[in-house]
C-alpha atoms as a PDB file:
ATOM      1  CA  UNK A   1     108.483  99.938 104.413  1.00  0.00           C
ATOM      2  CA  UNK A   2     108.317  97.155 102.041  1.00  0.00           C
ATOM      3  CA  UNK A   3     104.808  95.429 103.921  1.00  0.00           C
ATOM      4  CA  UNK A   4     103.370  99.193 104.049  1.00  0.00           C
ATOM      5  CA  UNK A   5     103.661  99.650 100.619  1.00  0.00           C
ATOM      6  CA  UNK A   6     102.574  96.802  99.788  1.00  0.00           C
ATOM      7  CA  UNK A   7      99.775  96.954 101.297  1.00  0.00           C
ATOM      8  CA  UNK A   8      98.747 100.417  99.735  1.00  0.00           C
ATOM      9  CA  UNK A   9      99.554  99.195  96.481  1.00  0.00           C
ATOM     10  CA  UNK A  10      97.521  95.536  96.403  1.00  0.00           C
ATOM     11  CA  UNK A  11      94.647  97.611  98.166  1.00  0.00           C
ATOM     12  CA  UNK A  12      94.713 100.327  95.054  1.00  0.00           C
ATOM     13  CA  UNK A  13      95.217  97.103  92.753  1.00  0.00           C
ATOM     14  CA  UNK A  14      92.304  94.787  94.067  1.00  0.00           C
ATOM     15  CA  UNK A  15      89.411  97.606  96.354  1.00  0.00           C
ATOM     16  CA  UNK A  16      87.623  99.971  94.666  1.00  0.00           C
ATOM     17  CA  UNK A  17      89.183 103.747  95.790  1.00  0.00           C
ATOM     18  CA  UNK A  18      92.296 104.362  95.433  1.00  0.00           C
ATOM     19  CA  UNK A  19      94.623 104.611  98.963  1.00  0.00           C
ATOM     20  CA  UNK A  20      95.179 108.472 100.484  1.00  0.00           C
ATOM     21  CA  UNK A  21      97.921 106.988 102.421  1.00  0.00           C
ATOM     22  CA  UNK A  22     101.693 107.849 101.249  1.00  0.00           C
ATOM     23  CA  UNK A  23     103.445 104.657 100.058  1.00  0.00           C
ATOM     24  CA  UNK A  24     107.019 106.421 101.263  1.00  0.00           C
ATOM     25  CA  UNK A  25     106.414 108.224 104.309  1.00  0.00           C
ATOM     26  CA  UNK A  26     109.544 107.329 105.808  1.00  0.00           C
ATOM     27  CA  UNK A  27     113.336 109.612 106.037  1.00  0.00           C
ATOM     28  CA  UNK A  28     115.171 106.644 106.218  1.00  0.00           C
ATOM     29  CA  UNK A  29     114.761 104.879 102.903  1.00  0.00           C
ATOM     30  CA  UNK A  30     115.043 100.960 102.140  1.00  0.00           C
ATOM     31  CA  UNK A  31     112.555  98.041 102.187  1.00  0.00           C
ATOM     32  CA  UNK A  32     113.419  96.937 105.333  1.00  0.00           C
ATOM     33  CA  UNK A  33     113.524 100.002 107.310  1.00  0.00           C
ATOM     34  CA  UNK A  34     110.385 100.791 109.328  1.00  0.00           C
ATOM     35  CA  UNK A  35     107.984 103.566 108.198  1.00  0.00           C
ATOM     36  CA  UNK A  36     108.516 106.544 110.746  1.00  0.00           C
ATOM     37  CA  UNK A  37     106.487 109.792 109.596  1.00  0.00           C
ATOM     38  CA  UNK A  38     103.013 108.066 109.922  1.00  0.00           C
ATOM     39  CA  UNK A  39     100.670 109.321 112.349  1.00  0.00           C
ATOM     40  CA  UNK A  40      98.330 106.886 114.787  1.00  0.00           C
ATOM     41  CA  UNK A  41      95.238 107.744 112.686  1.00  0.00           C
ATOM     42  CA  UNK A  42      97.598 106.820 109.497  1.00  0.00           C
ATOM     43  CA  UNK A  43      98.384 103.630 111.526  1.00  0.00           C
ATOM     44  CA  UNK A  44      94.782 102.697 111.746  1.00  0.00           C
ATOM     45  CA  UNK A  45      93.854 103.789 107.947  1.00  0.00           C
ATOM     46  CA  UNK A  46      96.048 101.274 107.338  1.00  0.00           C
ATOM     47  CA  UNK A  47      95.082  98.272 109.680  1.00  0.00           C
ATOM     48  CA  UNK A  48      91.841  98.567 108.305  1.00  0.00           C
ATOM     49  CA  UNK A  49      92.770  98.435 105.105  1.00  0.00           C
ATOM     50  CA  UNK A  50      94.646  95.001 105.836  1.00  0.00           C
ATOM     51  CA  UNK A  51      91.429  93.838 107.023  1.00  0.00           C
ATOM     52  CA  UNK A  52      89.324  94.606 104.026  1.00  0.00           C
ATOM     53  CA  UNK A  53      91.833  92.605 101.994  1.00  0.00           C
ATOM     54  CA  UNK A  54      92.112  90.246 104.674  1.00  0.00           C
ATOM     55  CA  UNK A  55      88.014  89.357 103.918  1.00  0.00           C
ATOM     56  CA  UNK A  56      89.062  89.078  99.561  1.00  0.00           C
ATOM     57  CA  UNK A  57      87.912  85.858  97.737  1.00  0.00           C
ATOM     58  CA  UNK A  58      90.723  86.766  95.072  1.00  0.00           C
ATOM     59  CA  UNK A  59      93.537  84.333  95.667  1.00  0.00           C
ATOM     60  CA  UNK A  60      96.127  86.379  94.627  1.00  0.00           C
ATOM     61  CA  UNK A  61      95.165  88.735  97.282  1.00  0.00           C
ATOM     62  CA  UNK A  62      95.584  85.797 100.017  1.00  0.00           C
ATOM     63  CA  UNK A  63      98.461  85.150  98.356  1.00  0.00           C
ATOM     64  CA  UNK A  64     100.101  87.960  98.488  1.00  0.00           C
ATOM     65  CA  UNK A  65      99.070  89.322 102.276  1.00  0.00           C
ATOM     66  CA  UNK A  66     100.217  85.487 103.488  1.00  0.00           C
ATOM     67  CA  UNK A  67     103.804  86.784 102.028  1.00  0.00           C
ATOM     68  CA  UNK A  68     103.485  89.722 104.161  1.00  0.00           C
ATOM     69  CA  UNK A  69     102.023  88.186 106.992  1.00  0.00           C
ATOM     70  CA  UNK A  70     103.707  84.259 107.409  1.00  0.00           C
ATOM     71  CA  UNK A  71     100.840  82.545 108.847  1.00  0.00           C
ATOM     72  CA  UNK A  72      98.129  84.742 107.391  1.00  0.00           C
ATOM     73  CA  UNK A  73      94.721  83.144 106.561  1.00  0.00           C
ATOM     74  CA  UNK A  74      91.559  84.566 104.487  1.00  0.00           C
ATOM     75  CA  UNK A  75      89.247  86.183 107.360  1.00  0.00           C
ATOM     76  CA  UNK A  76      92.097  87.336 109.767  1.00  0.00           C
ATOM     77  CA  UNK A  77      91.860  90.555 111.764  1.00  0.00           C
ATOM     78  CA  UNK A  78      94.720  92.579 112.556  1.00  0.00           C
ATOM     79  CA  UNK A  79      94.864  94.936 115.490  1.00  0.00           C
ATOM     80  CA  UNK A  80      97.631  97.444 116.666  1.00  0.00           C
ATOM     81  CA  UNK A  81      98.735  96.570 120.377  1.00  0.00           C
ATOM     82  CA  UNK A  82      97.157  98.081 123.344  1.00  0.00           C
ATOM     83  CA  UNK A  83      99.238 100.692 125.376  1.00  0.00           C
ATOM     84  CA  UNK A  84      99.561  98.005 127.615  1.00  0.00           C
ATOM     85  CA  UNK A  85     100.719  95.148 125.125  1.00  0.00           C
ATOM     86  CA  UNK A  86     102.695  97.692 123.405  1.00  0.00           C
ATOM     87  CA  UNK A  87     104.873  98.804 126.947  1.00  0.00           C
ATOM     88  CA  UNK A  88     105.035  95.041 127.832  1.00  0.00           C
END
């Protein structure tokens, strides 16, 4: 929950539009529960907007999506899994 929100919020901070996506769509509150009341097309609203953020010059933007994402570097594209990755 924390890494979805955070997400929605540094897009709303740093892309022009604001987000459509709920920052709390989730029963079972705390940071480090997993968002559950999303739908796929949610899912890839999302992705995509990890992507456009992923392309930002602004440092603090890198910054903050390399907290989210250890490893993360400026230019990265994020995917969900396949149906086959995802049963593996």
């Amino acid at each position: 929950q924390k890494i979805w929100k955070g997400v929605i919020d540094l897009a709303n901070a740093h892309l022009s539009g604001k987000s459509s996506l709920n920052t709390a769509p989730s029963n079972f509150k705390g940071e480090l529960n997993p968002v559950e009341q999303v739908s796929h097309n949610d899912v890839v609203a999302w992705t995509e907007t990890v992507n456009k953020l992923s392309t930002s010059s602004d440092p603090q933007v890198q910054k903050q999506l390399s907290d989210f994402f250890p490893g993360h570097k400026k230019g990265d594209v994020y995917r969900i899994p396949t149906e086959a990755e995802w049963e593996y």
